[in-house]
PDB file of N, CA and C in Angstrom:
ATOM      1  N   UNK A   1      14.718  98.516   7.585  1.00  0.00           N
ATOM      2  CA  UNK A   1      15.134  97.865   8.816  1.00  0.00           C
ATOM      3  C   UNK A   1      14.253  98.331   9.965  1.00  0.00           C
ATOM      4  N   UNK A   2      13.861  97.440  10.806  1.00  0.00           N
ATOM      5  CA  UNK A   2      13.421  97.655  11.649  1.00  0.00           C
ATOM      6  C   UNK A   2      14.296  98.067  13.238  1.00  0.00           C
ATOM      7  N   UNK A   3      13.321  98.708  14.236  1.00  0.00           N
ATOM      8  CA  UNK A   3      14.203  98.713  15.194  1.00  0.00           C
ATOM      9  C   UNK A   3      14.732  97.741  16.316  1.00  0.00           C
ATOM     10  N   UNK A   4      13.897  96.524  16.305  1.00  0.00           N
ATOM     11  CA  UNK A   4      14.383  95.268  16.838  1.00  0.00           C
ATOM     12  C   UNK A   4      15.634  95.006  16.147  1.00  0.00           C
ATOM     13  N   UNK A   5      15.565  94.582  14.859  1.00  0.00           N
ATOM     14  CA  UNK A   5      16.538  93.858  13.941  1.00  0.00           C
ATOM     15  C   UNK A   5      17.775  94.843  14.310  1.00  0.00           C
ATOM     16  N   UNK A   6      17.688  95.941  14.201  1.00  0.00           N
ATOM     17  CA  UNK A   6      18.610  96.998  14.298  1.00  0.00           C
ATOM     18  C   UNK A   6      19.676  96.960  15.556  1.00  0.00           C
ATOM     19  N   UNK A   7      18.511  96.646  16.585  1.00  0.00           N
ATOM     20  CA  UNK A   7      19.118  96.516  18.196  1.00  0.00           C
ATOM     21  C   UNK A   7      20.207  95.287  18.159  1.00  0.00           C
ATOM     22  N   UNK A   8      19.447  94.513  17.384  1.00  0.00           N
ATOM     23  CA  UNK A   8      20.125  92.767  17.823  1.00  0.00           C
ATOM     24  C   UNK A   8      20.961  93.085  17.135  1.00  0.00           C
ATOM     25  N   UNK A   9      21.586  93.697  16.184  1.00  0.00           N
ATOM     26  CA  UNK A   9      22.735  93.466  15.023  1.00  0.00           C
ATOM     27  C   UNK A   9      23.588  94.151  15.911  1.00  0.00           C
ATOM     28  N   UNK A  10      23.259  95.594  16.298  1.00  0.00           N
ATOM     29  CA  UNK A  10      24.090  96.278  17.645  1.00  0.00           C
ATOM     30  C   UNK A  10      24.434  95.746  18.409  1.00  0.00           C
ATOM     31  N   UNK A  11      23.938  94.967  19.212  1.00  0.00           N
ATOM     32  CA  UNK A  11      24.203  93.871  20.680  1.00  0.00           C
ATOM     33  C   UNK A  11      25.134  92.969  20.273  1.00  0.00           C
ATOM     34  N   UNK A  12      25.104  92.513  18.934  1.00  0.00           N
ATOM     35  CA  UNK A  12      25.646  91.569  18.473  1.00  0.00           C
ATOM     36  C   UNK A  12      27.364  91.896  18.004  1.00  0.00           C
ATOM     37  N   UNK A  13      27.118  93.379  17.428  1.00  0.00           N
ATOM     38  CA  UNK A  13      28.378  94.090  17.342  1.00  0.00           C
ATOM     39  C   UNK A  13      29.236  94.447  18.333  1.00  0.00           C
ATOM     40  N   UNK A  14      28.699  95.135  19.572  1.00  0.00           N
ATOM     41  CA  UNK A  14      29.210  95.020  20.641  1.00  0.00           C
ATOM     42  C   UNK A  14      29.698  94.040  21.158  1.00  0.00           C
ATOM     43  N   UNK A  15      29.119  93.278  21.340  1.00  0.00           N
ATOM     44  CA  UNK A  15      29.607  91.843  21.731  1.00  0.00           C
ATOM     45  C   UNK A  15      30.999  91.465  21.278  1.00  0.00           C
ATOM     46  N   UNK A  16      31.157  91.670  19.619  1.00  0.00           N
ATOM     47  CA  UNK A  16      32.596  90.773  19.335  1.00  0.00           C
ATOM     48  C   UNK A  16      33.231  91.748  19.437  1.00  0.00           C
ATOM     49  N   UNK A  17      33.340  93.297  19.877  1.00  0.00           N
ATOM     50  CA  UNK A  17      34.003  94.231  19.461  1.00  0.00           C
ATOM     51  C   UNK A  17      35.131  94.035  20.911  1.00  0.00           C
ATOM     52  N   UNK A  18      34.996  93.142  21.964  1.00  0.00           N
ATOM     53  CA  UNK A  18      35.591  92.927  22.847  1.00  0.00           C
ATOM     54  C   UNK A  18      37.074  92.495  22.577  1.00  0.00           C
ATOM     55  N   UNK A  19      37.014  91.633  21.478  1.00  0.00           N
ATOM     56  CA  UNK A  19      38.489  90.870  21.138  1.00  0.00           C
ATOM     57  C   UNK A  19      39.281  91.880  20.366  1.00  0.00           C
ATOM     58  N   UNK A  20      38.616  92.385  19.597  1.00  0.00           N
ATOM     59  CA  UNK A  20      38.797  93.745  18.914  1.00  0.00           C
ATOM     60  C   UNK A  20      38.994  95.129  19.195  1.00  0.00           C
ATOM     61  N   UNK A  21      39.974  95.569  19.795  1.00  0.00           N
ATOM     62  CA  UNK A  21      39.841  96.654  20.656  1.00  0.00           C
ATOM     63  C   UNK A  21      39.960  97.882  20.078  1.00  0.00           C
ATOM     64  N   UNK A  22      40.351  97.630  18.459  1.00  0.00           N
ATOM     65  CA  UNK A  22      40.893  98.889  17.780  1.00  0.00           C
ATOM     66  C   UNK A  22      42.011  99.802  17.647  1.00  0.00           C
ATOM     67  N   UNK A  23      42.391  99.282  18.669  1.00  0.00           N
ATOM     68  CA  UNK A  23      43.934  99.580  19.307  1.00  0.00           C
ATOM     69  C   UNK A  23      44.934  99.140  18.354  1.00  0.00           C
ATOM     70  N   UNK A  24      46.107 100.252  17.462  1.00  0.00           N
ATOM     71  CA  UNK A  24      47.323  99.320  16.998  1.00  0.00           C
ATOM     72  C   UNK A  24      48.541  99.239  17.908  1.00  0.00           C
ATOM     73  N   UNK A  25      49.026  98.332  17.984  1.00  0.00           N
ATOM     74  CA  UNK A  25      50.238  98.045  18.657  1.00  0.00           C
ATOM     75  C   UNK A  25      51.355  99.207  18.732  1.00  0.00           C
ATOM     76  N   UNK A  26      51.672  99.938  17.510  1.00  0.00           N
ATOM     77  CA  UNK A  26      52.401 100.879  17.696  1.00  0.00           C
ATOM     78  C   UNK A  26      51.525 102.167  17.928  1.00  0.00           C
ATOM     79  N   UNK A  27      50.578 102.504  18.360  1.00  0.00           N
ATOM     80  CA  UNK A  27      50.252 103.685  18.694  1.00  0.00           C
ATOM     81  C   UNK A  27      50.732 104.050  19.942  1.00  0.00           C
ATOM     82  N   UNK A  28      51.363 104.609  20.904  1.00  0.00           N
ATOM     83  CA  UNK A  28      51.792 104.582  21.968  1.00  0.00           C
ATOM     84  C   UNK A  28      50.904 106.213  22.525  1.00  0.00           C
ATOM     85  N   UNK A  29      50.122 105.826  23.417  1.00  0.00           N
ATOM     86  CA  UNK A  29      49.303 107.076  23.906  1.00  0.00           C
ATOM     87  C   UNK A  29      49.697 108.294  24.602  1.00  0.00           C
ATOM     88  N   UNK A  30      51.017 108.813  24.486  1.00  0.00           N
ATOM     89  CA  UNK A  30      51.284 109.207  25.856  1.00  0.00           C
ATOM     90  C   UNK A  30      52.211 110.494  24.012  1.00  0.00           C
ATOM     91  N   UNK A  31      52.861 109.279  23.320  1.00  0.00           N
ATOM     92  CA  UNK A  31      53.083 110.306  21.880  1.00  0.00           C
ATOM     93  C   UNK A  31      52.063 111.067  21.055  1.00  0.00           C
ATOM     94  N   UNK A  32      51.248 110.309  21.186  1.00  0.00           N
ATOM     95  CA  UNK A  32      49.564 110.819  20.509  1.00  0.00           C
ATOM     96  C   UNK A  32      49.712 112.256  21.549  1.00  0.00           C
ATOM     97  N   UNK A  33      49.086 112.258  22.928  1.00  0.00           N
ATOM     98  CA  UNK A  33      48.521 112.785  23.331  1.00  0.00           C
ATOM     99  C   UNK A  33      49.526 113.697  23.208  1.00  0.00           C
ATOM    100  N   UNK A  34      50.655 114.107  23.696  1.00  0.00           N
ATOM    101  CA  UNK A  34      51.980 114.612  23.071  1.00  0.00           C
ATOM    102  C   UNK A  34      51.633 115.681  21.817  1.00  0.00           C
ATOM    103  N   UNK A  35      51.918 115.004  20.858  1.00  0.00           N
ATOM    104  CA  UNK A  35      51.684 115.124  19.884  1.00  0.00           C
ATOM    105  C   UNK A  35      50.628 116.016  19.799  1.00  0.00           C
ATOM    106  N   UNK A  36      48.995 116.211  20.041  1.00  0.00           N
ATOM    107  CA  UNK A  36      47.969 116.922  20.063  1.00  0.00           C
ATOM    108  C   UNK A  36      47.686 118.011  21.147  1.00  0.00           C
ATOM    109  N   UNK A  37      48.811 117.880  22.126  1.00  0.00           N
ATOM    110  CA  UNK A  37      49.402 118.845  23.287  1.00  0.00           C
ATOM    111  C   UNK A  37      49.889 120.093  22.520  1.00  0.00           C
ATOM    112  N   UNK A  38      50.931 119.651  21.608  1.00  0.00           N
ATOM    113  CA  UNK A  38      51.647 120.549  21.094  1.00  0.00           C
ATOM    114  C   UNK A  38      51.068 121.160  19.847  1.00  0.00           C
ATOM    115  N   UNK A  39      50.283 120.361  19.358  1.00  0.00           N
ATOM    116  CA  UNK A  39      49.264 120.796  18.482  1.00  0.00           C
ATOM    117  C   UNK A  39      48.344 121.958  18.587  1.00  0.00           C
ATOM    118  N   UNK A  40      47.810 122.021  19.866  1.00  0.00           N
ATOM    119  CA  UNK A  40      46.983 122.909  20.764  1.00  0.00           C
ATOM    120  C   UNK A  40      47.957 123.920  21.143  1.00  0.00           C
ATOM    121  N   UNK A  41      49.211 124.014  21.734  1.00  0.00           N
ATOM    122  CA  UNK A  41      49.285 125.007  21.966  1.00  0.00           C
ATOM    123  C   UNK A  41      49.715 125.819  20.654  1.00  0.00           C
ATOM    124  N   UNK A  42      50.238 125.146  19.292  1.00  0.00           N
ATOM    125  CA  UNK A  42      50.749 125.759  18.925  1.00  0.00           C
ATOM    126  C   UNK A  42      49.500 126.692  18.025  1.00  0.00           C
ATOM    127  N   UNK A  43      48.370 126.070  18.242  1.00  0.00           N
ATOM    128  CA  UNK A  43      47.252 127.091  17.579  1.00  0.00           C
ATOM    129  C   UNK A  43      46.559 128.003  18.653  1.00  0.00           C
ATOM    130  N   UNK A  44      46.998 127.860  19.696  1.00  0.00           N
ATOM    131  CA  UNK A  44      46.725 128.971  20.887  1.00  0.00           C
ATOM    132  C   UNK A  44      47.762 129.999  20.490  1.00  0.00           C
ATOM    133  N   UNK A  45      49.147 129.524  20.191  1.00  0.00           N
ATOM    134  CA  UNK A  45      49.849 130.913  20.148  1.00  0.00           C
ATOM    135  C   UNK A  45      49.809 131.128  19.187  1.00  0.00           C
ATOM    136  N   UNK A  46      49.289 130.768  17.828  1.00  0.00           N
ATOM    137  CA  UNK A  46      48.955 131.680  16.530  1.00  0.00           C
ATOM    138  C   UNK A  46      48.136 132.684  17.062  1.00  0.00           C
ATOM    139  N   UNK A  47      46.797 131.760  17.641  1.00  0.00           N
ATOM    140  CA  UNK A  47      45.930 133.013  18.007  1.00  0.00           C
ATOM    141  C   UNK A  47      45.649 134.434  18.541  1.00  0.00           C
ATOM    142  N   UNK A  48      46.639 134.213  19.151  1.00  0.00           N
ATOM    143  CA  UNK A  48      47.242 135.146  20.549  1.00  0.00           C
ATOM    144  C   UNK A  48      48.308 136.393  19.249  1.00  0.00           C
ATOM    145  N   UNK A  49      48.677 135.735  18.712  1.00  0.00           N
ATOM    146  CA  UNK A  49      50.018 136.717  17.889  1.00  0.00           C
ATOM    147  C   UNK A  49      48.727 137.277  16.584  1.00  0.00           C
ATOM    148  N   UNK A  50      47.676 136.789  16.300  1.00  0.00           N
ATOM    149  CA  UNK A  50      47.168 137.672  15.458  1.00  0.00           C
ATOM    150  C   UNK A  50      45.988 138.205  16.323  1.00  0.00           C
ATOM    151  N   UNK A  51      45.904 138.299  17.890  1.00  0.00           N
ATOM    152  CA  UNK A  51      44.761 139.012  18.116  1.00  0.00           C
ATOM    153  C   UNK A  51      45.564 140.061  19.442  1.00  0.00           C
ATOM    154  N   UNK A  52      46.653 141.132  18.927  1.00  0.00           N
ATOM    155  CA  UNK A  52      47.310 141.768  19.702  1.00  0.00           C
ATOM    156  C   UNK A  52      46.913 142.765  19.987  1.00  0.00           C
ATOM    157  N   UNK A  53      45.511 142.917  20.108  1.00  0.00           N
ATOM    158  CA  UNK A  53      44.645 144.622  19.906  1.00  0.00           C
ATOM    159  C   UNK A  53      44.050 144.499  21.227  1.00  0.00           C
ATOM    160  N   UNK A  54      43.996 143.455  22.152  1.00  0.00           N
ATOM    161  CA  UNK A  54      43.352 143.334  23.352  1.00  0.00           C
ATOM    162  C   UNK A  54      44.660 142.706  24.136  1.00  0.00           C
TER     163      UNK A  54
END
């Protein structure tokens, strides 16, 4: 493949990826982010409980 051909297939992908947002209907962002909130802290306080020497 060349890098013209390459570009146009990209431009071209972009293009329809507009109608397509990737998005599912039930993902609700606010549970995700939630969700990976609590995720984080809960591997901050592992960390913290096995590094009690400092």
């Amino acid at each position: 493949m060349s890098f013209p051909s390459t570009a146009a297939q990209l431009v071209t992908l972009a293009a329809e990826g507009g109608e397509h947002s990737g998005n599912h209907e039930s993902l609700d962002p606010y549970f995700v982010g939630g969700c990976v909130l609590a995720a984080l802290l809960l591997l901050l306080w592992i960390t913290t409980r096995f590094n009690r020497d400092r």
